[in-house]
Protein backbone atom coordinates (compact mmCIF):
# COMPACT_ATOMS: atom_id res chain seq x y z
CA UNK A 1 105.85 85.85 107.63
CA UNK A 2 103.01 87.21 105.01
CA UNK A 3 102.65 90.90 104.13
CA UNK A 4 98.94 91.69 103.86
CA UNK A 5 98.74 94.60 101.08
CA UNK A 6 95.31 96.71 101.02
CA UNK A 7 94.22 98.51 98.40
CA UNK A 8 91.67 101.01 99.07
CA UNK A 9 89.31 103.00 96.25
CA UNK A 10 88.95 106.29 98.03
CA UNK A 11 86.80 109.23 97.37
CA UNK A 12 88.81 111.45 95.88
CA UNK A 13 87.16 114.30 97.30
CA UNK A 14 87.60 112.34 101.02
CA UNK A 15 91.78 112.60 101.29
CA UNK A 16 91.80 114.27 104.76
CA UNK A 17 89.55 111.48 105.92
CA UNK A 18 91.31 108.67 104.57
CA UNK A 19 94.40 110.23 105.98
CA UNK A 20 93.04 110.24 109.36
CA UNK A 21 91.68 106.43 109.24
CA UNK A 22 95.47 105.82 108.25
CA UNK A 23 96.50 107.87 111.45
CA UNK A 24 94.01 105.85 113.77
CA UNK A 25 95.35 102.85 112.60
CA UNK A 26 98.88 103.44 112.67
CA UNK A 27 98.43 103.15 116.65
CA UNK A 28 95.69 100.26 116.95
CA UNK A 29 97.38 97.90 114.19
CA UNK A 30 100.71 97.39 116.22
CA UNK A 31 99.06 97.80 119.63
CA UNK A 32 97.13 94.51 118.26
CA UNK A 33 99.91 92.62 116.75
CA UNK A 34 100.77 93.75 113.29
CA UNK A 35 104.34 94.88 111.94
CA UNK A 36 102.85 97.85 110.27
CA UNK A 37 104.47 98.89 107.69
CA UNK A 38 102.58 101.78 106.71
CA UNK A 39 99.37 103.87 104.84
CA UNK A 40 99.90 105.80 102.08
CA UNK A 41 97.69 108.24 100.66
CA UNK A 42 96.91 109.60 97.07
CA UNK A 43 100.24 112.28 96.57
CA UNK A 44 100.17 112.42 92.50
CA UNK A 45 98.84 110.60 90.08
CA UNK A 46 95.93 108.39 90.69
CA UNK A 47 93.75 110.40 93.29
CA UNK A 48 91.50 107.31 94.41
CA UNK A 49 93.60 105.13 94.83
CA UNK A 50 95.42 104.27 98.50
CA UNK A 51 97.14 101.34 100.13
CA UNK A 52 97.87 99.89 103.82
CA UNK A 53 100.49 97.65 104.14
CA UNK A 54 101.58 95.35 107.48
CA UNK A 55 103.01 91.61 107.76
CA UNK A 56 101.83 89.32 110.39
CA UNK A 57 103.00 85.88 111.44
CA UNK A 58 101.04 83.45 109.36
CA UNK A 59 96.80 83.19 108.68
CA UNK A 60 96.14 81.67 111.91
CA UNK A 61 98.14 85.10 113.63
CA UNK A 62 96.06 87.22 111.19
CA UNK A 63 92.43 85.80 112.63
CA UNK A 64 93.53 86.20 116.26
CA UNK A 65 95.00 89.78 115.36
CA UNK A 66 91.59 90.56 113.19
CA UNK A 67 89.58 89.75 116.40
CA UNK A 68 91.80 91.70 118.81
CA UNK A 69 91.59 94.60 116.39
CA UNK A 70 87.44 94.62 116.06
CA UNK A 71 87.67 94.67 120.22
CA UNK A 72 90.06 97.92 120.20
CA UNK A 73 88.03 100.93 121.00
CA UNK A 74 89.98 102.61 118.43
CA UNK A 75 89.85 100.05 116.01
CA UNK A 76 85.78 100.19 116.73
CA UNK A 77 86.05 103.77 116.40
CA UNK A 78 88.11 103.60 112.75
CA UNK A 79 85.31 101.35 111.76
CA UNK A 80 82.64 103.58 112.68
CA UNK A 81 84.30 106.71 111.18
CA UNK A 82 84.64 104.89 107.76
CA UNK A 83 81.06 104.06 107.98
CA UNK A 84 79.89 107.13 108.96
CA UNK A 85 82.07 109.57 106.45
CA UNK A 86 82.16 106.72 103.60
CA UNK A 87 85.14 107.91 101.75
CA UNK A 88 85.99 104.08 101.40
CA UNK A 89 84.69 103.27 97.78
CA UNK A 90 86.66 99.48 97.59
CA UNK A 91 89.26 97.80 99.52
CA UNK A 92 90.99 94.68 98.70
CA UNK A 93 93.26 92.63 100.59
CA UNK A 94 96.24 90.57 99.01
CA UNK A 95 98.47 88.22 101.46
CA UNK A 96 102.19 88.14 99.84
CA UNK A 97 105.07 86.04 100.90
CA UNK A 98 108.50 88.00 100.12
CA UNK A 99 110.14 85.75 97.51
CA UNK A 100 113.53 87.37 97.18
CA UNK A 101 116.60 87.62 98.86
CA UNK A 102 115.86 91.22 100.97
CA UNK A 103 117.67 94.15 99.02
CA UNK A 104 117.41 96.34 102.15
CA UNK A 105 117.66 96.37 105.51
CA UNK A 106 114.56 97.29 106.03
CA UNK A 107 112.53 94.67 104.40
CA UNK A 108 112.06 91.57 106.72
CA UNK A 109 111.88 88.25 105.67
């Protein structure tokens, strides 16, 4: 199992938007194949910075579910809406293997 972390550079000004890409994908990224873990917005501190966090099987799981994911018509949608309202400044992905013995029962090996 890896744990793809995204970190997203949002316009600060853009929250509400952000927060409603996050929404959108909460129901396409499992309907495709991802354990989504979650989005989380700007609460306090930073106010551009966000993050979107699932795990998925292994790299070879992760292209199939990318391609699944681009053929959702809300997935499409998402896309278009980030294009359109551009509140997406930066987003970087990071694929993490969980190194330690779990601590709750809510983190998955």
């Amino acid at each position: 199992m890896i744990t793809c972390f995204i970190r997203y550079h949002i316009d600060p000004t853009k929250k509400q938007q952000f927060e409603q890409y996050a929404r959108n994908w909460g129901q396409a990224i499992p309907r495709c194949g991802a354990d989504l873990i979650g989005y989380f917005a700007p609460h306090e501190g930073s106010s551009s910075l966000a993050y979107g966090v699932y795990s998925i099987e292994n790299l070879a799981a992760y292209e199939a579910y990318r391609a699944r994911l681009a053929a959702d018509p809300l997935g499409r949608e998402n896309y278009e809406f980030a294009m359109k309202e551009k509140f997406l400044l930066r987003e970087d992905r990071t694929f993490l293997k969980l190194a330690s013995v779990p601590h709750s029962p809510m983190v998955k090996p």
